[in-house]
PDB file of N, CA and C in Angstrom:
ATOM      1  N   UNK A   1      89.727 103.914 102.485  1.00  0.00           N
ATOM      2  CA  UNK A   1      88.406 104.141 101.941  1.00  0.00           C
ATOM      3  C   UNK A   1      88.270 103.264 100.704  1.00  0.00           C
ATOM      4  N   UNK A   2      87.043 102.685 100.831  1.00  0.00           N
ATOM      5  CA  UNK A   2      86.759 101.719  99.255  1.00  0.00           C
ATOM      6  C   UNK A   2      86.408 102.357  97.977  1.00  0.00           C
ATOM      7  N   UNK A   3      86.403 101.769  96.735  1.00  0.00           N
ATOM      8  CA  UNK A   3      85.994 102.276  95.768  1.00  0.00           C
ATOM      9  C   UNK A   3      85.100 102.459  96.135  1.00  0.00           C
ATOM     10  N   UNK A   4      84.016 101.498  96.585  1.00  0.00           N
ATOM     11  CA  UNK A   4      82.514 102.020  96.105  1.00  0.00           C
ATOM     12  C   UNK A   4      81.981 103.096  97.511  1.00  0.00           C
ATOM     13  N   UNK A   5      83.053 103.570  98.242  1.00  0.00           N
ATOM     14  CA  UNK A   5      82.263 104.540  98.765  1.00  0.00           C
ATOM     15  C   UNK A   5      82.838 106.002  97.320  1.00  0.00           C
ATOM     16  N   UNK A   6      84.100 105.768  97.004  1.00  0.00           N
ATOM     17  CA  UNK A   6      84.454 107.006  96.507  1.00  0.00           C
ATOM     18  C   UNK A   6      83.994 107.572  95.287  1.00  0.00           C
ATOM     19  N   UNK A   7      83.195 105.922  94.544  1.00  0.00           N
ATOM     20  CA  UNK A   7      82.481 106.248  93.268  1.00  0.00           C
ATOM     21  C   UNK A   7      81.331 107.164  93.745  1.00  0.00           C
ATOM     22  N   UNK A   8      80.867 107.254  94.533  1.00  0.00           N
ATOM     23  CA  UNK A   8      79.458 107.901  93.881  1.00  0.00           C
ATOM     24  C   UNK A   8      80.043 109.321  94.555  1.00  0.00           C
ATOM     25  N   UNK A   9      80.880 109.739  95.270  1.00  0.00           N
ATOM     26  CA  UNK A   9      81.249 111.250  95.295  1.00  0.00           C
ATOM     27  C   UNK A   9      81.832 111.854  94.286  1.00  0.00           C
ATOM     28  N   UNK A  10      82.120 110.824  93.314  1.00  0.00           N
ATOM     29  CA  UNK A  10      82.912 111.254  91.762  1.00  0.00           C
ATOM     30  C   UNK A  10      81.667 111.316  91.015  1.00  0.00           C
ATOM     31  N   UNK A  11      80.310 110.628  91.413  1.00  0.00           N
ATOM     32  CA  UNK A  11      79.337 110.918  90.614  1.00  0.00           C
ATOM     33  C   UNK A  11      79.425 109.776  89.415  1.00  0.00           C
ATOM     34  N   UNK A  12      80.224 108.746  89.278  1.00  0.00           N
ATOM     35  CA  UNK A  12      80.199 107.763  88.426  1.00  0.00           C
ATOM     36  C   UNK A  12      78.995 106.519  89.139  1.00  0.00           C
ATOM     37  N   UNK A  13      78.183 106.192  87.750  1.00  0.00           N
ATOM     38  CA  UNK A  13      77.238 105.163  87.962  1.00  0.00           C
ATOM     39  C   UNK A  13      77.171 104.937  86.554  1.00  0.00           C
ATOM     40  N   UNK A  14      78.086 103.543  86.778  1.00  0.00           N
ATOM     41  CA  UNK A  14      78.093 102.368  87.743  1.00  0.00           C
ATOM     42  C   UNK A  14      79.811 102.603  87.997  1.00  0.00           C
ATOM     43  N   UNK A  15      80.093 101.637  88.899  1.00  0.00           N
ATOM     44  CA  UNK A  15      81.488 102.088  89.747  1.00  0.00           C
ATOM     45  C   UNK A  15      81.980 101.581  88.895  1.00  0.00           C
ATOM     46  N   UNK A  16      82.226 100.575  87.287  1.00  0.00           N
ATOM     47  CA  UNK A  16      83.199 100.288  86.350  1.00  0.00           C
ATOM     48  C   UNK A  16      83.514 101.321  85.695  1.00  0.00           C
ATOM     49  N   UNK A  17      83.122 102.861  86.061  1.00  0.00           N
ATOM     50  CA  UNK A  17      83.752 104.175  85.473  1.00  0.00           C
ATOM     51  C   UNK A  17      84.575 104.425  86.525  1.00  0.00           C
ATOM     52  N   UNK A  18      84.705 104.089  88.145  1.00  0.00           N
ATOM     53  CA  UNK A  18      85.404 104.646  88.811  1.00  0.00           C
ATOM     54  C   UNK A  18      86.661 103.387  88.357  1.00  0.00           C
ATOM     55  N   UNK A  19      86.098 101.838  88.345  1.00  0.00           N
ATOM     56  CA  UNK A  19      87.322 101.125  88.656  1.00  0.00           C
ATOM     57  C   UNK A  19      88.290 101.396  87.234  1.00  0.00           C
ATOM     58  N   UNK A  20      87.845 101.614  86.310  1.00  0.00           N
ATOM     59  CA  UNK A  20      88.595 101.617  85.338  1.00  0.00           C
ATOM     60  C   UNK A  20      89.367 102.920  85.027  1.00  0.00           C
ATOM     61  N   UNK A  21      88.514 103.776  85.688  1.00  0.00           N
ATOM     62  CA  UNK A  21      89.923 105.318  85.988  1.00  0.00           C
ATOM     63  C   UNK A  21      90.900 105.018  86.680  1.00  0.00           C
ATOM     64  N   UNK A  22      90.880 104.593  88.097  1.00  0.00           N
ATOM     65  CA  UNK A  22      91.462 104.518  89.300  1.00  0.00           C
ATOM     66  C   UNK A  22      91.653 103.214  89.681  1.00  0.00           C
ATOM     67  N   UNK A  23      91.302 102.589  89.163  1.00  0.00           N
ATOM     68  CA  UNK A  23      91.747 100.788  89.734  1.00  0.00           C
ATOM     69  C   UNK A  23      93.296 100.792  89.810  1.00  0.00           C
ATOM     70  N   UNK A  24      94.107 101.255  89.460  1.00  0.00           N
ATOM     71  CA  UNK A  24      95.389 101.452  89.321  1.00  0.00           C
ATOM     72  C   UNK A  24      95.967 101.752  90.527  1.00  0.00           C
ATOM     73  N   UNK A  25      95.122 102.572  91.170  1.00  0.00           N
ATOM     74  CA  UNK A  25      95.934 103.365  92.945  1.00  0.00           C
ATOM     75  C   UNK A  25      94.970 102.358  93.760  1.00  0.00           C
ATOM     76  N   UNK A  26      94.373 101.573  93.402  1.00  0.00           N
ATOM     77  CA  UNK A  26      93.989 100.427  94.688  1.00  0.00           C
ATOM     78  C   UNK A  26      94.945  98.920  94.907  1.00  0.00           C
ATOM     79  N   UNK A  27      96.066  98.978  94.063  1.00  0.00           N
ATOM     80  CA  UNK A  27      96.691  97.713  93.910  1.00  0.00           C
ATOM     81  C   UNK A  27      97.231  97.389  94.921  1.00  0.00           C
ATOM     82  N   UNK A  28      97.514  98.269  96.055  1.00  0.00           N
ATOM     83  CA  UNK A  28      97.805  97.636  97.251  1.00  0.00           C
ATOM     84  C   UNK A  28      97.167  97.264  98.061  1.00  0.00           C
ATOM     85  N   UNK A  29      95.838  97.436  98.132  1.00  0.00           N
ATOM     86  CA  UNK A  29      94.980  96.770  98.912  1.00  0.00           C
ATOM     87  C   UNK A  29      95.319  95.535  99.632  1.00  0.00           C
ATOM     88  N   UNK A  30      95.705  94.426  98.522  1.00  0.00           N
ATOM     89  CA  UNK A  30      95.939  93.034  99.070  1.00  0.00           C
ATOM     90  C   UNK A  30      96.539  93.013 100.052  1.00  0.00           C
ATOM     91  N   UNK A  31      97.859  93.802 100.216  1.00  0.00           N
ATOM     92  CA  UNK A  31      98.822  94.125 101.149  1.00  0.00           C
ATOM     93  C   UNK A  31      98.679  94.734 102.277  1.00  0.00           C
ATOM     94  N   UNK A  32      98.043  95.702 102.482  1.00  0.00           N
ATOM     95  CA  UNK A  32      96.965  96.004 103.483  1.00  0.00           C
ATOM     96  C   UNK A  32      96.000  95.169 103.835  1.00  0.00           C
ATOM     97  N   UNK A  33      95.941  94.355 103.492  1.00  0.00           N
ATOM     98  CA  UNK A  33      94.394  93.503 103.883  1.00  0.00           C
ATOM     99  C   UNK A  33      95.295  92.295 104.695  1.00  0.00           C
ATOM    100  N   UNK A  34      96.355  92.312 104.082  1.00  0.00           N
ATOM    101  CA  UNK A  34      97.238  90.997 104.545  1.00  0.00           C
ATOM    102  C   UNK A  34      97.318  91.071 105.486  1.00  0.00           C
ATOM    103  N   UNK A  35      98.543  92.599 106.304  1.00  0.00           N
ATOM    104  CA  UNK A  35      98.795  93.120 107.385  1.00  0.00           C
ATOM    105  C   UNK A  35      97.139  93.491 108.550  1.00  0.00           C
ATOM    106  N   UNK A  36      96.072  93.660 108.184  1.00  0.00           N
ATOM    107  CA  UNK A  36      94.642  93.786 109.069  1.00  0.00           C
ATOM    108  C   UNK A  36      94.671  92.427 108.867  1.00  0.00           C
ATOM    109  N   UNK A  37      94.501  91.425 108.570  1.00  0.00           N
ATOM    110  CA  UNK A  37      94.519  90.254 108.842  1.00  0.00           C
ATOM    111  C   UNK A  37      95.541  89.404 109.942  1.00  0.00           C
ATOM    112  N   UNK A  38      96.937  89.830 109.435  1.00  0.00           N
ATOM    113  CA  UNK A  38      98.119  89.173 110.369  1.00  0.00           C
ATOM    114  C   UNK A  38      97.961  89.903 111.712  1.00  0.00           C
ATOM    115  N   UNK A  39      97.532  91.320 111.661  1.00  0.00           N
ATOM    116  CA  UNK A  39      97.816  91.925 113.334  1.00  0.00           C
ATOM    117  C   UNK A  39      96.501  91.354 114.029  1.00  0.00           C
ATOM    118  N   UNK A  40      95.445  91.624 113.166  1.00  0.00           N
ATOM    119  CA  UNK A  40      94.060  90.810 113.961  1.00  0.00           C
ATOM    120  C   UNK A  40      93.940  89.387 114.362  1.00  0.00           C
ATOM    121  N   UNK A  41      94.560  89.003 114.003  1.00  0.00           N
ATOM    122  CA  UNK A  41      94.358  87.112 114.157  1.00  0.00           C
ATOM    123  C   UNK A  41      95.978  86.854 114.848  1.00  0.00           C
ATOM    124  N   UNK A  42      97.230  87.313 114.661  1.00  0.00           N
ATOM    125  CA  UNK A  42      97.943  87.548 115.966  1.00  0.00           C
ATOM    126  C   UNK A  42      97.502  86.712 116.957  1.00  0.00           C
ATOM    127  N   UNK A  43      98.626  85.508 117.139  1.00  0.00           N
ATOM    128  CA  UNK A  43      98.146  84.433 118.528  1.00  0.00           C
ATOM    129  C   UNK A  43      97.011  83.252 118.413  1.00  0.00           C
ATOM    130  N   UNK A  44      96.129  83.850 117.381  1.00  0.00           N
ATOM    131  CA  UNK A  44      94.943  82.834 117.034  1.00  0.00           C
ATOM    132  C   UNK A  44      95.225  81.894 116.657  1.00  0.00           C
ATOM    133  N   UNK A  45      95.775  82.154 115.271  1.00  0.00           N
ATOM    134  CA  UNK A  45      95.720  80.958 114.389  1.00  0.00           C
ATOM    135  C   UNK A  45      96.992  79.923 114.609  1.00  0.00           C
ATOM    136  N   UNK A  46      96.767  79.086 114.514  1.00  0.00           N
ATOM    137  CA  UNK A  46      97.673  77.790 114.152  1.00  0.00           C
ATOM    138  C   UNK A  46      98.726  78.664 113.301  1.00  0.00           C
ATOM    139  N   UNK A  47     100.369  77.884 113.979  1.00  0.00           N
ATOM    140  CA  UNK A  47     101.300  78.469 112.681  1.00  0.00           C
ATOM    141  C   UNK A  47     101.144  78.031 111.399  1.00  0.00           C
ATOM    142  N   UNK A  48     100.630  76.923 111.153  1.00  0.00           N
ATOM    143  CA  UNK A  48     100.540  76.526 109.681  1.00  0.00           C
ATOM    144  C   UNK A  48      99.380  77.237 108.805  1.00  0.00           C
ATOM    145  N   UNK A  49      98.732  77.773 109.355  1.00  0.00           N
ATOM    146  CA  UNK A  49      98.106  79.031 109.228  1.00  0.00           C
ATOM    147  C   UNK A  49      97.976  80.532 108.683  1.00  0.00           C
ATOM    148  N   UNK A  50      99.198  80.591 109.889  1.00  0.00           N
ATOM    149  CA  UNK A  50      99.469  81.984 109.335  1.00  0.00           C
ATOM    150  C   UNK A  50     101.045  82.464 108.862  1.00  0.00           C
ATOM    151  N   UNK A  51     101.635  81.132 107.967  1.00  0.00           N
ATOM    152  CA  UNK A  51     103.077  81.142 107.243  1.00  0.00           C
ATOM    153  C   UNK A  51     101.882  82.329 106.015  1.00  0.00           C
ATOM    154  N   UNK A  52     103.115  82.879 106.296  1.00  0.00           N
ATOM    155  CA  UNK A  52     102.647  84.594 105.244  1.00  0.00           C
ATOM    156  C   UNK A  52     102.035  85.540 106.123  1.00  0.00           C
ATOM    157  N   UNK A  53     101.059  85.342 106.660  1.00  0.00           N
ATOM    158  CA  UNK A  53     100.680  86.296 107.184  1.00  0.00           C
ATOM    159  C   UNK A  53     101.507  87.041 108.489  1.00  0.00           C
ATOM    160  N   UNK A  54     102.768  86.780 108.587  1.00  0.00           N
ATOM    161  CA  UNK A  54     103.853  87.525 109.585  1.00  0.00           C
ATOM    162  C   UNK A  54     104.017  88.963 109.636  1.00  0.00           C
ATOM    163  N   UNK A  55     103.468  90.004 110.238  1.00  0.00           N
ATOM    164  CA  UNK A  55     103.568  91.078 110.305  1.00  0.00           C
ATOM    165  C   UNK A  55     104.909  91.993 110.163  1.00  0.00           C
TER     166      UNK A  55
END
């Protein structure tokens, strides 16, 4: 789930009250985004491509 769906169930406006509480427990994102990237594109891309993105 993204910040900006979870800001406004916390009732913060504008979401720089949610990111600056909680920006801290989203730092893995990148890493997750890496892995939905490497399993989705899987076979597609050129290897020179996807050096890093190895599941």
């Amino acid at each position: 789930m993204s910040i900006h769906e979870v800001s406004p169930w916390l009732g913060h406006r504008p979401i720089k009250v949610t990111v600056d509480r909680y920006g801290h427990l989203t730092q893995d994102g990148r890493e997750r985004c890496r892995q939905v990237v490497a399993a989705t594109c899987e076979g597609y891309l050129p290897e020179e491509l996807s050096v890093g993105l190895a599941v």
